[in-house]
C-alpha atoms as a PDB file:
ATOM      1  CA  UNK A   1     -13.655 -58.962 130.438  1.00  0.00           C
ATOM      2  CA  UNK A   2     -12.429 -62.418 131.455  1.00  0.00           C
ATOM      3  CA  UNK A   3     -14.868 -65.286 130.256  1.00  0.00           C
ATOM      4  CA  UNK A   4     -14.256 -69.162 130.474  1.00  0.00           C
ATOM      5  CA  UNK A   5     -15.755 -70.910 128.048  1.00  0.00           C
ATOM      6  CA  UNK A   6     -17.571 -74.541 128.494  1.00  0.00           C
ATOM      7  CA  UNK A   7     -17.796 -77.356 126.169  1.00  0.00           C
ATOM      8  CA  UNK A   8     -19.726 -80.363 127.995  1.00  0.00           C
ATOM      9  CA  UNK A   9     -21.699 -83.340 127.015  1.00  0.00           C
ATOM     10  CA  UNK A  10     -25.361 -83.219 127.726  1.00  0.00           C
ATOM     11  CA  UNK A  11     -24.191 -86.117 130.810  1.00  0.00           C
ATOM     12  CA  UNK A  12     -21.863 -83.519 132.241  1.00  0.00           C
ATOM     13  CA  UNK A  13     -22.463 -83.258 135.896  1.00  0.00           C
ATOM     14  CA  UNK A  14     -21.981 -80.068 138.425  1.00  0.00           C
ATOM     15  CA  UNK A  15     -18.653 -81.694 139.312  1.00  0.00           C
ATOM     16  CA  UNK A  16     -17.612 -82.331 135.784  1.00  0.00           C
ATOM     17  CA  UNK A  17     -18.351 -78.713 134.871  1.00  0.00           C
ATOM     18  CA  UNK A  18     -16.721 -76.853 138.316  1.00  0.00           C
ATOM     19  CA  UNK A  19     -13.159 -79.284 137.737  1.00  0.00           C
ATOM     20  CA  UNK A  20     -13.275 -77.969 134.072  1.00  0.00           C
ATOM     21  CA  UNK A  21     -13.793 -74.364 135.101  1.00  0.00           C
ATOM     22  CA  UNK A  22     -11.125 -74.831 138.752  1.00  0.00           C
ATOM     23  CA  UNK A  23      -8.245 -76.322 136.337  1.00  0.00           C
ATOM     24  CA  UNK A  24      -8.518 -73.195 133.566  1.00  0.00           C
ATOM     25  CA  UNK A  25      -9.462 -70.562 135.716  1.00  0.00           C
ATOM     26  CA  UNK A  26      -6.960 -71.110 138.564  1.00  0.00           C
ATOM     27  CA  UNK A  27      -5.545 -67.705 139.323  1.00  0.00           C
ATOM     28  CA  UNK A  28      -7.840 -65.616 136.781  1.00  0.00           C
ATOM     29  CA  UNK A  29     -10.844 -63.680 138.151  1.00  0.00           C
ATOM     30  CA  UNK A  30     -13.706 -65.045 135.421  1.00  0.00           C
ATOM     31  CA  UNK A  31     -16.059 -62.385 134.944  1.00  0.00           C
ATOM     32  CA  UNK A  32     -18.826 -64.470 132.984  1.00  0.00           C
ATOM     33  CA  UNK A  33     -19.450 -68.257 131.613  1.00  0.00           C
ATOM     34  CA  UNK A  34     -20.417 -68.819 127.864  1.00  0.00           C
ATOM     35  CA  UNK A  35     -20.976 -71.721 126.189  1.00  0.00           C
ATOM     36  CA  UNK A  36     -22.981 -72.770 122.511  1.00  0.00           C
ATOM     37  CA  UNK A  37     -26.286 -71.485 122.808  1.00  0.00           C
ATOM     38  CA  UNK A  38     -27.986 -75.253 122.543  1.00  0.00           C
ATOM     39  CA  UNK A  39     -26.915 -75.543 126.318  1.00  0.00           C
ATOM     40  CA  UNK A  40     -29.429 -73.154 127.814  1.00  0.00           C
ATOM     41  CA  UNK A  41     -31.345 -74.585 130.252  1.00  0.00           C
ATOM     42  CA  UNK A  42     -28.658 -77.589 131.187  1.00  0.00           C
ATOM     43  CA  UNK A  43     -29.037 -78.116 134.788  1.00  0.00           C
ATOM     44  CA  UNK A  44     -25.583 -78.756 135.500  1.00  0.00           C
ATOM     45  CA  UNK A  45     -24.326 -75.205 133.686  1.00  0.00           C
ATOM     46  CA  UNK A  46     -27.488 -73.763 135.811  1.00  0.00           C
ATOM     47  CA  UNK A  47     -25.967 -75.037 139.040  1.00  0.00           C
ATOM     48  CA  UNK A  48     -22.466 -73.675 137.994  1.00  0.00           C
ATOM     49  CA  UNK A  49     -23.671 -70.292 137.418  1.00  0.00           C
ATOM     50  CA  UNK A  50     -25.320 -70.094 140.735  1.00  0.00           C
ATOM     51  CA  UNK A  51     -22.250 -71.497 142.555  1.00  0.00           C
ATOM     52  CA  UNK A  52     -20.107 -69.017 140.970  1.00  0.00           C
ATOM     53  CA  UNK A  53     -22.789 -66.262 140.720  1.00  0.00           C
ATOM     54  CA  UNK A  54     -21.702 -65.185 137.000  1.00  0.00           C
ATOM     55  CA  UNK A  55     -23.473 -64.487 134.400  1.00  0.00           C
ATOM     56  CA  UNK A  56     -23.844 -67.230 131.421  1.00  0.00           C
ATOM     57  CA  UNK A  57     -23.163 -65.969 127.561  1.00  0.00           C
ATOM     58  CA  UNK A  58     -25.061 -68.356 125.253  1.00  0.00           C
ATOM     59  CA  UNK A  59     -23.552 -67.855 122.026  1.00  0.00           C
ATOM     60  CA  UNK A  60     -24.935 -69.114 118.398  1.00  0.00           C
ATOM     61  CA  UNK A  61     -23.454 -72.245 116.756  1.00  0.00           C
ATOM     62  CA  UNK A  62     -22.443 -70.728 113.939  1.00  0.00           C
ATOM     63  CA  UNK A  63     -20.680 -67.629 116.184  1.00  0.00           C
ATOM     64  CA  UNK A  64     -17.861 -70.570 116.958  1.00  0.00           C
ATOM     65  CA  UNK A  65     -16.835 -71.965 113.659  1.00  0.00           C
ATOM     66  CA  UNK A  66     -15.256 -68.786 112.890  1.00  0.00           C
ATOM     67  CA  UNK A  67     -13.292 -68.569 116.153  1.00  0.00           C
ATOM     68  CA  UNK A  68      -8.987 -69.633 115.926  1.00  0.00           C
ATOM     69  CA  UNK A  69      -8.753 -72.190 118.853  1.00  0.00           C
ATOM     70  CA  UNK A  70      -5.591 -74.022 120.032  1.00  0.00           C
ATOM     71  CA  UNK A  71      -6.900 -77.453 120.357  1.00  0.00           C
ATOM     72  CA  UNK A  72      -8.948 -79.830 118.398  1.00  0.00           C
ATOM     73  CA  UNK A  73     -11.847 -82.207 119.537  1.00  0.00           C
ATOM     74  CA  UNK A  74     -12.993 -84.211 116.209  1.00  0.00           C
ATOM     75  CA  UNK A  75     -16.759 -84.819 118.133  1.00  0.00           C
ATOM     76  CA  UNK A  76     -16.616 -80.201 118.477  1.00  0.00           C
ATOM     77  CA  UNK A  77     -15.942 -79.880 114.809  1.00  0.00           C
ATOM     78  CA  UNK A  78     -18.220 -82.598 113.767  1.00  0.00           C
ATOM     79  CA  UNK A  79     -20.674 -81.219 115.659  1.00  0.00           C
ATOM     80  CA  UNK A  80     -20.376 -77.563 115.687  1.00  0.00           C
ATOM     81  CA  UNK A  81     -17.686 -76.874 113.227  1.00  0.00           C
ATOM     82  CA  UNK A  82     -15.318 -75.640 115.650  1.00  0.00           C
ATOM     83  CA  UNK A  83     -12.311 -77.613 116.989  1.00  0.00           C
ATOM     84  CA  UNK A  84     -12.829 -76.756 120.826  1.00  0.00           C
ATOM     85  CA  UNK A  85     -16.137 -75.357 121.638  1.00  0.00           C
ATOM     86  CA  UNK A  86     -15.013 -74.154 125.170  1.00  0.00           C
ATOM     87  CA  UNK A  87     -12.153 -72.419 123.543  1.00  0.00           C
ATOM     88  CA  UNK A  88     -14.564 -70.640 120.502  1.00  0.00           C
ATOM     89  CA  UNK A  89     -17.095 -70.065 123.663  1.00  0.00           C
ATOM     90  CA  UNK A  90     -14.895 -67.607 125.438  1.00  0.00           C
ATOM     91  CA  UNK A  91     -13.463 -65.981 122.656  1.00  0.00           C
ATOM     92  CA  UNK A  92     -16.715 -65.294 121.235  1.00  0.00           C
ATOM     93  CA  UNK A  93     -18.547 -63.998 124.379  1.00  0.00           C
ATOM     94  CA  UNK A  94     -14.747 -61.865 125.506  1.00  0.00           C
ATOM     95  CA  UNK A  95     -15.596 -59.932 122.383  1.00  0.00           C
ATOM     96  CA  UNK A  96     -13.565 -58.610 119.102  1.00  0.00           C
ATOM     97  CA  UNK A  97      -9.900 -58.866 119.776  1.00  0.00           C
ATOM     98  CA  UNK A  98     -10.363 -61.317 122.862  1.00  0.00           C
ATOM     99  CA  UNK A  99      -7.218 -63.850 123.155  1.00  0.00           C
ATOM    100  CA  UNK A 100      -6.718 -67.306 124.855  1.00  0.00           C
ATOM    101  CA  UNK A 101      -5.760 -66.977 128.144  1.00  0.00           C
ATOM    102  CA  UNK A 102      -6.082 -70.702 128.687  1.00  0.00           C
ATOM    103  CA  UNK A 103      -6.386 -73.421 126.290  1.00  0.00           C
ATOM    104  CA  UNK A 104      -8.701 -75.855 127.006  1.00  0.00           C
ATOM    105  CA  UNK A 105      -9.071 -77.940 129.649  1.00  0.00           C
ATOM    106  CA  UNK A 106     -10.727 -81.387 130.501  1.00  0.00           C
ATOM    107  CA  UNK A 107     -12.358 -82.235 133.576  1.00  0.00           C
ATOM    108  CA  UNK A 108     -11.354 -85.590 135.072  1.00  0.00           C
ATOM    109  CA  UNK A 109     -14.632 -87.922 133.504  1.00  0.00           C
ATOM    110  CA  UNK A 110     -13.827 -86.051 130.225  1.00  0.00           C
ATOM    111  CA  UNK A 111     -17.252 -84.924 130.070  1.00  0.00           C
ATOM    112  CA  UNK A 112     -16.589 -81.425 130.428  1.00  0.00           C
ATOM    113  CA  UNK A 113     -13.559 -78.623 129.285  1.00  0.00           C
ATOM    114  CA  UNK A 114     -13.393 -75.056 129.601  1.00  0.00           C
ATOM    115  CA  UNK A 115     -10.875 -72.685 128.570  1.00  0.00           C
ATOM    116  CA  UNK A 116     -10.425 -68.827 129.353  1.00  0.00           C
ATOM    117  CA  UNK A 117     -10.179 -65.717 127.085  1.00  0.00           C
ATOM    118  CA  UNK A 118      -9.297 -62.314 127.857  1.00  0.00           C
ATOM    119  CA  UNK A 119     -11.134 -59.805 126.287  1.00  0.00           C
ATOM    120  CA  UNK A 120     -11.014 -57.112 123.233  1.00  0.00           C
ATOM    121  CA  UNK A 121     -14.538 -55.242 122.925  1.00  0.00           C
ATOM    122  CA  UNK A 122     -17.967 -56.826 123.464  1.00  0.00           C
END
């Protein structure tokens, strides 16, 4: 399973989130969005899901801070105790094994990233 993971700010727009998910999905077939479960509900991750029609993984705070990432955001550690909550996002929901396909990126009005793992078990 392919799953890009989002890390927005709760002023994140549709556009913010689908120029996160375009730059670190280009060429990958995503098979499902995840992000930290206090998103649920967001209306611009709502309005991302529908435009992409995949499903969204919500996945528990503390499910990220054990998660390796490759970059660092000081306000996603402070935060959630994870250095890149896009990154921890899709590794988490890709399941046991899952590896970065790619590292996180940052939409345009840095208010969103998203970053793309590949899969072990779910």
């Amino acid at each position: 399973m392919i799953v890009a993971g989002l890390g927005f700010s709760s002023s994140a727009t549709l556009v913010s989130l689908r120029a996160a998910f375009d730059l670190a999905s280009k060429g990958k077939t995503v098979d499902a969005l995840a992000t930290v479960a206090d998103k649920d509900g967001h209306a611009a991750l709502v309005a991302l899901a529908e435009v992409t029609d995949l499903p969204v993984h919500f996945v528990p705070a503390h499910d990220l801070a054990g998660q390796r990432t490759l970059t660092c955001s000081p306000r996603s550690r402070a935060t959630y105790g994870t250095s890149s909550v896009a990154e921890a996002s899709a590794l988490a929901a890709a399941g046991h094994g899952a590896r970065l396909i790619s590292p996180r990126q940052i939409s345009d009005d840095r208010l969103a990233t998203c970053a793309v793992a590949i899969g072990g078990q779910p």
